[in-house]
N, C-alpha and C. Protein backbone atom coordinates (compact mmCIF):
# COMPACT_ATOMS: atom_id res chain seq x y z
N UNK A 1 122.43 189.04 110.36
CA UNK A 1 122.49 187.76 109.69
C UNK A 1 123.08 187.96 108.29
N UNK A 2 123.75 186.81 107.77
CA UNK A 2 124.56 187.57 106.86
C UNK A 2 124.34 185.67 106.07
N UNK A 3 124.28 185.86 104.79
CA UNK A 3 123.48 184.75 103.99
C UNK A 3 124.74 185.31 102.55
N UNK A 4 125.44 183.72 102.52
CA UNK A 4 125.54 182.88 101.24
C UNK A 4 124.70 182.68 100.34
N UNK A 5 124.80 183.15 99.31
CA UNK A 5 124.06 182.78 97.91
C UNK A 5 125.43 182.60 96.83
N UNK A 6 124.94 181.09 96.39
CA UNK A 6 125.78 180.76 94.53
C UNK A 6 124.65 180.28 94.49
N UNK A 7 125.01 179.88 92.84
CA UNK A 7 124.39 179.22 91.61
C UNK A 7 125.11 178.63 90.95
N UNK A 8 124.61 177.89 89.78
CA UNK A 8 125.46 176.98 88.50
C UNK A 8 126.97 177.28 88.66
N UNK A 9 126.82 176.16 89.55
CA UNK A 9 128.32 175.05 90.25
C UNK A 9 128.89 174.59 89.19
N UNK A 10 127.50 173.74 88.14
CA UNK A 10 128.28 172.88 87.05
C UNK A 10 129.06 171.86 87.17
N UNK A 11 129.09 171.20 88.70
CA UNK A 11 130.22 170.17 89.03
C UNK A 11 131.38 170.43 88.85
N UNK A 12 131.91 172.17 89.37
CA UNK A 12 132.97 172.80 89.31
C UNK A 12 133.67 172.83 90.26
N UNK A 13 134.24 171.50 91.04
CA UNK A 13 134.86 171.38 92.34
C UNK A 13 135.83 172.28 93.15
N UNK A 14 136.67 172.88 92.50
CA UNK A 14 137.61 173.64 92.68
C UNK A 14 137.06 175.25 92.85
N UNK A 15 136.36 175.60 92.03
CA UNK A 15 135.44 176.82 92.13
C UNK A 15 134.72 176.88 93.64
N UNK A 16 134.01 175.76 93.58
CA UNK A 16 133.46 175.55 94.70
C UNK A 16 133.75 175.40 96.62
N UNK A 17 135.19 174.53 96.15
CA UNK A 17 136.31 174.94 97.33
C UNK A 17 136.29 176.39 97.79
N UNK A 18 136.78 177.48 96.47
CA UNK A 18 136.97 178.57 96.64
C UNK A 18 135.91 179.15 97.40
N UNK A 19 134.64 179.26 96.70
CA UNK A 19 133.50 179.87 97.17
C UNK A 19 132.98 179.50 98.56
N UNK A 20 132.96 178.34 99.16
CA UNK A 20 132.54 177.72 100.64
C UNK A 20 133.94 178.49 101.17
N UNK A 21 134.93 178.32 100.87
CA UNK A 21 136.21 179.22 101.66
C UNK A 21 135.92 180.68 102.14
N UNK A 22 135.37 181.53 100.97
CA UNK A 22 135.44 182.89 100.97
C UNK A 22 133.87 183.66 102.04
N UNK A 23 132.81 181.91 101.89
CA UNK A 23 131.51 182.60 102.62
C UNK A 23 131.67 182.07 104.06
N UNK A 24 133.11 181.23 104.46
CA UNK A 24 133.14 180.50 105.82
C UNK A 24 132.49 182.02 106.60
N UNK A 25 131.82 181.86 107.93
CA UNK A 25 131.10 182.66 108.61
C UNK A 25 129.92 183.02 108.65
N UNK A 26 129.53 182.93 107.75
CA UNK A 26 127.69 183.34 107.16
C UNK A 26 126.80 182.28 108.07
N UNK A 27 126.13 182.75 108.18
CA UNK A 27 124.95 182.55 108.86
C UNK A 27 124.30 180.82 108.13
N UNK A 28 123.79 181.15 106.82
CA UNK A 28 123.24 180.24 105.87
C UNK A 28 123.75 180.46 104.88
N UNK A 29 123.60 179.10 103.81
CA UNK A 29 123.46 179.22 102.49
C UNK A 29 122.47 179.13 101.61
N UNK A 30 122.38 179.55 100.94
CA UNK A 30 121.37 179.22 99.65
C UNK A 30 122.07 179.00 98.23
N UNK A 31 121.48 177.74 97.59
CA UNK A 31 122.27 177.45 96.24
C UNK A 31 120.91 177.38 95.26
N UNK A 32 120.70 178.57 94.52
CA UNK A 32 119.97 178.50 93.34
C UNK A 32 119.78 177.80 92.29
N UNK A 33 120.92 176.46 92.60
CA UNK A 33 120.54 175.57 91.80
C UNK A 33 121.68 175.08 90.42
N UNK A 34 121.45 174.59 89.54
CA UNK A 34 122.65 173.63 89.03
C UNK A 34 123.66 173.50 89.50
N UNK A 35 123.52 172.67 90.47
CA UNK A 35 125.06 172.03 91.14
C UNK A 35 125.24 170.92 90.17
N UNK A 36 124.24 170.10 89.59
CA UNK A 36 124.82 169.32 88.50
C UNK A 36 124.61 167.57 89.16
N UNK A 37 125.88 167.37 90.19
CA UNK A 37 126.08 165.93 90.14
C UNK A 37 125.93 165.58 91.52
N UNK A 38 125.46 164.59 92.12
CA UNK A 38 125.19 164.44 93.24
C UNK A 38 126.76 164.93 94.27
N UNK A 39 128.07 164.71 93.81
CA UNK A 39 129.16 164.68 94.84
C UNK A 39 129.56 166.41 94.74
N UNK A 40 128.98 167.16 94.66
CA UNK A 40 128.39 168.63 94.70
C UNK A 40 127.46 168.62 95.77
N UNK A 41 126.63 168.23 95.79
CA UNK A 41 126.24 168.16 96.87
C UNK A 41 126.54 167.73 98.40
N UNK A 42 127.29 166.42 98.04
CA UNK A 42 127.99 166.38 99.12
C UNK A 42 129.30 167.78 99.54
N UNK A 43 130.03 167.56 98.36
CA UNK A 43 130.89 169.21 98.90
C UNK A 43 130.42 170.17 99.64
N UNK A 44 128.89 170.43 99.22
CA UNK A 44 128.23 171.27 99.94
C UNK A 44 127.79 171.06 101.48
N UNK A 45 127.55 169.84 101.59
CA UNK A 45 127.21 169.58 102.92
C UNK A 45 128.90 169.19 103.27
N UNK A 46 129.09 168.78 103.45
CA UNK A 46 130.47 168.55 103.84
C UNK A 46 131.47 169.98 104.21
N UNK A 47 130.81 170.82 103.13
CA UNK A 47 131.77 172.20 103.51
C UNK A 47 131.66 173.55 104.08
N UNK A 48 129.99 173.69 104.33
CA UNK A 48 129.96 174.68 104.92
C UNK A 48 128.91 173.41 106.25
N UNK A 49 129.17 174.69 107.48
CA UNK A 49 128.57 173.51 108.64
C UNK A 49 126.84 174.48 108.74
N UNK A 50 126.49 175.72 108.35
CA UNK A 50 125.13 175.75 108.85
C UNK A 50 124.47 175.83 107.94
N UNK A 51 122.85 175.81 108.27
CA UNK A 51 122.01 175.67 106.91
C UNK A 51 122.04 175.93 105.71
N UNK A 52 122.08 174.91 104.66
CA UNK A 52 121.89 174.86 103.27
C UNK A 52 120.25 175.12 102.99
N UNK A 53 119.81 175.66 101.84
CA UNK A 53 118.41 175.58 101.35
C UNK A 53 118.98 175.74 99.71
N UNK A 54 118.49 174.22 99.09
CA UNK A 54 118.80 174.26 97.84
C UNK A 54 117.28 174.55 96.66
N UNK A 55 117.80 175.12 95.86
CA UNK A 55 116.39 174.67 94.75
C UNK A 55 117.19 174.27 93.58
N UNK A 56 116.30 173.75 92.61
CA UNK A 56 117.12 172.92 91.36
C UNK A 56 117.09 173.67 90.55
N UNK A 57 118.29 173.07 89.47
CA UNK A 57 117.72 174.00 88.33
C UNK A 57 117.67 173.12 86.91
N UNK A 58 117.76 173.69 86.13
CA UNK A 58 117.39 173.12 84.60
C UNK A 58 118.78 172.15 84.19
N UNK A 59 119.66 172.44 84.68
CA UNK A 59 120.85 170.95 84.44
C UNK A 59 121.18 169.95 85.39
N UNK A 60 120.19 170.34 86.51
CA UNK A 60 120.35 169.01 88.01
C UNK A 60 119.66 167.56 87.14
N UNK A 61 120.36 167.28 86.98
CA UNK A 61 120.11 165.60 86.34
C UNK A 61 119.36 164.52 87.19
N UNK A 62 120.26 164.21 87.98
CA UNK A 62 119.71 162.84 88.84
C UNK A 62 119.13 163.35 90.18
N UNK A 63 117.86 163.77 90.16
CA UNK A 63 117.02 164.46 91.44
C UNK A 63 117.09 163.08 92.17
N UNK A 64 117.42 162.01 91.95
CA UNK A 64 116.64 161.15 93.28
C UNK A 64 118.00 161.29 93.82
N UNK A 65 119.48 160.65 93.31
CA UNK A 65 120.63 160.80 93.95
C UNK A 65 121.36 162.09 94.38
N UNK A 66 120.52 163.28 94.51
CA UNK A 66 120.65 164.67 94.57
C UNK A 66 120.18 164.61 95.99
N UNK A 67 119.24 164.32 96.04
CA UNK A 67 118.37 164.09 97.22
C UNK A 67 118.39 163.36 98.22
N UNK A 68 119.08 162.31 97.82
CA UNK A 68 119.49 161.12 98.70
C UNK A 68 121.00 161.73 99.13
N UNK A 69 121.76 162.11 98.92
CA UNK A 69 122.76 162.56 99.33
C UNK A 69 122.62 163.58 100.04
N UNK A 70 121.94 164.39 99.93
CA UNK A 70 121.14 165.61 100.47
C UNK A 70 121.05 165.06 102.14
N UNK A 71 120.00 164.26 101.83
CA UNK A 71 119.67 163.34 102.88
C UNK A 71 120.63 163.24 104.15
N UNK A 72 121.85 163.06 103.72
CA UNK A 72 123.10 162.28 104.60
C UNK A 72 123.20 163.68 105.51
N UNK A 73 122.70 164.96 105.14
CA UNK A 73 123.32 165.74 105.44
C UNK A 73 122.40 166.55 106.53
N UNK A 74 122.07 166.74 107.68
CA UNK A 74 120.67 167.43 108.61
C UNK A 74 120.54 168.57 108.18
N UNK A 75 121.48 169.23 108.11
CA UNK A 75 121.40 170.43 107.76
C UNK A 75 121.33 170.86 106.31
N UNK A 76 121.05 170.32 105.40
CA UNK A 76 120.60 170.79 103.98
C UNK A 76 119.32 170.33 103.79
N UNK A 77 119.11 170.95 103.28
CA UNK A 77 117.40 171.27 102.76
C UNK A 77 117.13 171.23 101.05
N UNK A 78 115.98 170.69 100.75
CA UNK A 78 116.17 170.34 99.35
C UNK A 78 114.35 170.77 99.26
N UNK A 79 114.54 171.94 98.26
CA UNK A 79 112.79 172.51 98.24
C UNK A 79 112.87 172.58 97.26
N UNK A 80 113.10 171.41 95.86
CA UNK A 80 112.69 171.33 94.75
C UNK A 80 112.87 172.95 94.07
N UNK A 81 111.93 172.93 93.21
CA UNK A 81 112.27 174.35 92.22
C UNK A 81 111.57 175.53 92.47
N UNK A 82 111.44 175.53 93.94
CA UNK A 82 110.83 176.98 94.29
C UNK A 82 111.30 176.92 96.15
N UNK A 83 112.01 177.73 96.77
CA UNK A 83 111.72 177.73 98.40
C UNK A 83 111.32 179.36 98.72
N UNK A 84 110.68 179.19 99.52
CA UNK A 84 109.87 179.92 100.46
C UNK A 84 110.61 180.38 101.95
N UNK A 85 111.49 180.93 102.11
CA UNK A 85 111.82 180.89 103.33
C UNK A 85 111.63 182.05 104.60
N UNK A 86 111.80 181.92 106.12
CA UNK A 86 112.09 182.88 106.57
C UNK A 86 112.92 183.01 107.63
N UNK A 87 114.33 183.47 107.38
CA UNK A 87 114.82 183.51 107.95
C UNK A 87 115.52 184.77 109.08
N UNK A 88 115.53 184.68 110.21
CA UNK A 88 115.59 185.65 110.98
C UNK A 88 114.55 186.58 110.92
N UNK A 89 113.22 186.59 110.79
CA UNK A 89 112.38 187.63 110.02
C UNK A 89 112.57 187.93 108.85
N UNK A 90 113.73 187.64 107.93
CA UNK A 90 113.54 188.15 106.46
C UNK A 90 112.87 187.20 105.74
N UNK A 91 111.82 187.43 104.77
CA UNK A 91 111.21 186.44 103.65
C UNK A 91 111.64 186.83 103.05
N UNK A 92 112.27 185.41 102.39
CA UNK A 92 113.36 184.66 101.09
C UNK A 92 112.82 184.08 100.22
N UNK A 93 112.45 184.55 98.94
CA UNK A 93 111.91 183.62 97.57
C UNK A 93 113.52 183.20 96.79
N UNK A 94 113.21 181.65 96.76
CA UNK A 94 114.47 181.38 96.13
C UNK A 94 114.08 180.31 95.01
N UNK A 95 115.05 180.95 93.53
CA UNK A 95 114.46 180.06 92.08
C UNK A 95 115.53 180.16 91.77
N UNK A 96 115.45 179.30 90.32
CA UNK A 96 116.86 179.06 89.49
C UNK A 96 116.54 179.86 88.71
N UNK A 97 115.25 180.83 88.23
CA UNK A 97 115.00 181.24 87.08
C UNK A 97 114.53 182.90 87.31
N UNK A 98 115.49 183.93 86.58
CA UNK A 98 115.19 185.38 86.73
C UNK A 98 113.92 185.63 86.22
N UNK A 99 113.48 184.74 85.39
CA UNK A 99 112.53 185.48 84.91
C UNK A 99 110.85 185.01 85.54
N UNK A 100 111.10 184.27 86.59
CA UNK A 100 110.72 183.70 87.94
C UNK A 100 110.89 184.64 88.95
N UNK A 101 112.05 185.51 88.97
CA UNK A 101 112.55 186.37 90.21
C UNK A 101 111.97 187.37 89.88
N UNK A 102 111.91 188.12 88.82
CA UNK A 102 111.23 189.51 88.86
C UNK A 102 109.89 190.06 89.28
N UNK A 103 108.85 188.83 89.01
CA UNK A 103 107.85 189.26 89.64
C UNK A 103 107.88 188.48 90.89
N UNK A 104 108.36 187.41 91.47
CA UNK A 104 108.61 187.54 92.80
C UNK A 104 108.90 188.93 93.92
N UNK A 105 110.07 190.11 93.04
CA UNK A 105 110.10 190.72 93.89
C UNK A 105 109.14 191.88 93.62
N UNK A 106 108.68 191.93 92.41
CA UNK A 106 107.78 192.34 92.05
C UNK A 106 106.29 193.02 93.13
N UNK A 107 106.29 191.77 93.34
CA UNK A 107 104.93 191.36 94.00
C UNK A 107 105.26 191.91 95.81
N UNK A 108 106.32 192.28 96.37
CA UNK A 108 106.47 193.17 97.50
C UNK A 108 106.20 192.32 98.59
N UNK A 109 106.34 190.81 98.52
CA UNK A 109 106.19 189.80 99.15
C UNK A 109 107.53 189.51 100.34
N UNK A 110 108.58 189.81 99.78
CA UNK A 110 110.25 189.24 100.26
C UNK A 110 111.02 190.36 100.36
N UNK A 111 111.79 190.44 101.34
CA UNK A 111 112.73 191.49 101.59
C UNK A 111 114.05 190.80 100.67
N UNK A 112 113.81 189.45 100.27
CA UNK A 112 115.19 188.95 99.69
C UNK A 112 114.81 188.07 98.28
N UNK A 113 114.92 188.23 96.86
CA UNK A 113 114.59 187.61 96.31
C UNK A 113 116.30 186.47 95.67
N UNK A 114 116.42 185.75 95.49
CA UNK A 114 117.55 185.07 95.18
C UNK A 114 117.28 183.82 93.75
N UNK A 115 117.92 184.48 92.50
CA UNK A 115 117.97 183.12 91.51
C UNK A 115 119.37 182.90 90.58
N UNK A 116 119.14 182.41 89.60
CA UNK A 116 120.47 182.05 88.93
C UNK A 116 120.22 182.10 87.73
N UNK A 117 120.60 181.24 87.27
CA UNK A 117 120.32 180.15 85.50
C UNK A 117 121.06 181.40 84.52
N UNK A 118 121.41 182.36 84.26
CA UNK A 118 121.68 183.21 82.90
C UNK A 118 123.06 183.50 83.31
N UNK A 119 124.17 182.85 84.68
CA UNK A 119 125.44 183.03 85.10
C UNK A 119 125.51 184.53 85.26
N UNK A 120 125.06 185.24 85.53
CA UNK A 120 125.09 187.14 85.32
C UNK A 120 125.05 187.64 86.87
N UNK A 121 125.81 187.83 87.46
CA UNK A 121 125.75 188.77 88.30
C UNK A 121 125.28 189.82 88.30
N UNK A 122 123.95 190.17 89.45
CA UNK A 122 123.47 191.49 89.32
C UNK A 122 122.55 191.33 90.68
N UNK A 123 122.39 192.87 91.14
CA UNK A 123 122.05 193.36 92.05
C UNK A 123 120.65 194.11 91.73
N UNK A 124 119.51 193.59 91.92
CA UNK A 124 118.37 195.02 91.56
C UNK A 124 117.33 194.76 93.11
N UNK A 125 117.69 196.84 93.72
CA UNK A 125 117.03 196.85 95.38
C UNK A 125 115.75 197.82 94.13
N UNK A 126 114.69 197.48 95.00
CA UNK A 126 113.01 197.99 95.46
C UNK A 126 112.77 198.52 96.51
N UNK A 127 113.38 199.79 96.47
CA UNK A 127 112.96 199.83 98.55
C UNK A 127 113.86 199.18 99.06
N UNK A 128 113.01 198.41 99.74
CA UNK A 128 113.41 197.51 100.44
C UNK A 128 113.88 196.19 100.47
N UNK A 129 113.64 196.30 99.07
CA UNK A 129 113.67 194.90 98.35
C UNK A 129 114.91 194.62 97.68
N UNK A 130 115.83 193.30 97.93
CA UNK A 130 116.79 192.94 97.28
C UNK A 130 116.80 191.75 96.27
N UNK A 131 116.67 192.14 94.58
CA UNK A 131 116.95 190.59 94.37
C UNK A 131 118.18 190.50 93.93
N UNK A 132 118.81 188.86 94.23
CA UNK A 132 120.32 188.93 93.88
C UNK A 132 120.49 187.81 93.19
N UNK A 133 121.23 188.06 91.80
CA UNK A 133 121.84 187.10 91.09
C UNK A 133 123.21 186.57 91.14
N UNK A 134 123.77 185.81 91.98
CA UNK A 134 125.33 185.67 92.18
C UNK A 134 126.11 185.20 91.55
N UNK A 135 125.32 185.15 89.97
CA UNK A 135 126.14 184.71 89.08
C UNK A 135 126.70 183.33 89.03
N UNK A 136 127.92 183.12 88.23
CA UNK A 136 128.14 181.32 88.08
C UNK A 136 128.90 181.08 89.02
N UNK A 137 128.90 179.97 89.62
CA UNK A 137 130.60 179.48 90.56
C UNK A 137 131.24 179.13 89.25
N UNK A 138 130.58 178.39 88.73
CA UNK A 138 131.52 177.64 87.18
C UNK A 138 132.55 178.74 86.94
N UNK A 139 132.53 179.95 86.19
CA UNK A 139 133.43 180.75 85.39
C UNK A 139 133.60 180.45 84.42
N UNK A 140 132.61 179.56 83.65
CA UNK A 140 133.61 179.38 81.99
C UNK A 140 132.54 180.01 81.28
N UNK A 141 131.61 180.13 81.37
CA UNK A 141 130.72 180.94 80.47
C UNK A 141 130.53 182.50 79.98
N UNK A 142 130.95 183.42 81.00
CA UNK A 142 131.21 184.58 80.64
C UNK A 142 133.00 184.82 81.20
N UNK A 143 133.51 183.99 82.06
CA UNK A 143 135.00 184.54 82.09
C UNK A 143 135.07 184.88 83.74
N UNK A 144 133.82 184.74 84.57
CA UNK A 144 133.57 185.52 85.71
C UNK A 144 133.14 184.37 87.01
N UNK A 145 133.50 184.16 87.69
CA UNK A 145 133.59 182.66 88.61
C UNK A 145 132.75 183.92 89.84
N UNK A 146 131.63 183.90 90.48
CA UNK A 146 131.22 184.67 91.50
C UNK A 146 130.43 184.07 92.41
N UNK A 147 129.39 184.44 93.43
CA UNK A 147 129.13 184.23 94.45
C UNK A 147 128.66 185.34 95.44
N UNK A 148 127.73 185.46 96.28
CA UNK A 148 127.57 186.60 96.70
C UNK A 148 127.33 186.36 98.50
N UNK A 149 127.59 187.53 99.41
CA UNK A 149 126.97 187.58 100.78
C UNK A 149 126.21 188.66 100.94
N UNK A 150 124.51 188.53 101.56
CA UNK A 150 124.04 189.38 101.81
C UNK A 150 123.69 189.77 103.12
N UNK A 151 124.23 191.03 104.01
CA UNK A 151 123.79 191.22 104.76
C UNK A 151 122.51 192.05 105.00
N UNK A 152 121.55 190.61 106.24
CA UNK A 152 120.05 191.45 105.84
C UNK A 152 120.08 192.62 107.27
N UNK A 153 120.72 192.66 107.96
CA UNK A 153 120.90 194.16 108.99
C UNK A 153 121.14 195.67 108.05
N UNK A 154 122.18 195.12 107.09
CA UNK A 154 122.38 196.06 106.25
C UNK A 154 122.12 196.39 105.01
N UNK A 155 121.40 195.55 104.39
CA UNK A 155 121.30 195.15 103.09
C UNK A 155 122.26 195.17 102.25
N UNK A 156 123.23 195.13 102.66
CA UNK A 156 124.21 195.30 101.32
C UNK A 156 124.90 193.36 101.13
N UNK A 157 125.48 193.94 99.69
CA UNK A 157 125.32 192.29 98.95
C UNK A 157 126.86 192.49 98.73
N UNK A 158 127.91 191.92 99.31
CA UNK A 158 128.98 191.92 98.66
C UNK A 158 129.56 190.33 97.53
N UNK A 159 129.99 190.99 95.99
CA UNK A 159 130.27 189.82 95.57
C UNK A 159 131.65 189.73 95.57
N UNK A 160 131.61 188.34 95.27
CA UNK A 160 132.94 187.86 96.02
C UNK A 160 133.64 187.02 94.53
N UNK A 161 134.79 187.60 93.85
CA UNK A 161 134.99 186.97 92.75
C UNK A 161 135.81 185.74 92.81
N UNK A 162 135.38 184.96 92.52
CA UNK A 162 136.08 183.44 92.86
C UNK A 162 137.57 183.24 91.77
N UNK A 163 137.54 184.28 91.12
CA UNK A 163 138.87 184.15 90.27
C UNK A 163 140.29 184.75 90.61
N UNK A 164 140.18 185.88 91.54
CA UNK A 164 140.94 186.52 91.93
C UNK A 164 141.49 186.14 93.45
N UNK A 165 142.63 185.81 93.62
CA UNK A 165 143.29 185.15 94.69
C UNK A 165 142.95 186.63 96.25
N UNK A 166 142.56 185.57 97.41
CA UNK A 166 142.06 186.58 98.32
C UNK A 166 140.95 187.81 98.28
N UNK A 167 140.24 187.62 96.81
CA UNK A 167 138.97 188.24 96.70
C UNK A 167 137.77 188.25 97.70
């Protein structure tokens, strides 16, 4: 099984094209949150076809029209600012906030921990334990547009730079 993870979209449409392009195949997605504006959300449902699991983050503005659009979509999932998941046998803690994620994986609970909010790409394994930051789709904050796939057969996390053509 092989799992999509972004974060802080920022209502970065074009970024976002890129990134649903580069994870076409994956299993699921997961979006850690600031997508920003409700028609982000639709992109999202509209652009990849299998499960979404979103959580919010600290710049999602209009939660009811976030949600309601959400709605239109069967396959996206909207678990407010914390999800719990398990998928294929792997348990998935998913937040917008690292400093939320560390003792998540901390705690030896999840083979997969997943958050966002500080735009930073980074990888930290426990064993067995993966948490992954996939950094911004945006790109304007540090210069770095990213996104990540993790395969849980293999554990490995490849990121995928949304700035570089055929990355």
């Amino acid at each position: 099984m092989r799992l999509a993870i972004l974060s802080d979209i920022h209502d970065h449409i074009a970024r976002l094209a890129t990134a649903l392009d580069r994870v076409r195949g994956t299993d699921a997605l997961i979006c850690c949150g600031d997508l920003c504006s409700p028609f982000i959300m639709r992109q999202l449902g509209e652009g990849f076809a299998g499960p979404i699991h979103v959580v919010f983050g600290n710049n999602d503005g209009d939660l009811f029209r976030l949600t309601a659009t959400a709605a239109r979509f069967p396959h996206v999932t909207i678990h407010g600012a914390f999800a719990e998941l398990e998928l294929h046998g792997l348990k998935v803690a998913v937040t917008h906030y690292p400093e939320v994620a560390g003792p998540l994986l901390d705690s030896g609970r999840y083979g997969l921990v997943c958050c966002g909010h500080n735009h930073q790409y980074g990888v930290i394994r426990r064993g067995a334990m993966t948490l992954v930051n996939p950094g911004e789709v945006m790109g304007e904050l540090y210069g770095a547009a990213t996104c990540a796939v993790y395969d849980a057969t293999t554990g490995d996390v490849m990121r995928h730079d949304l700035l570089l053509a055929g990355a």
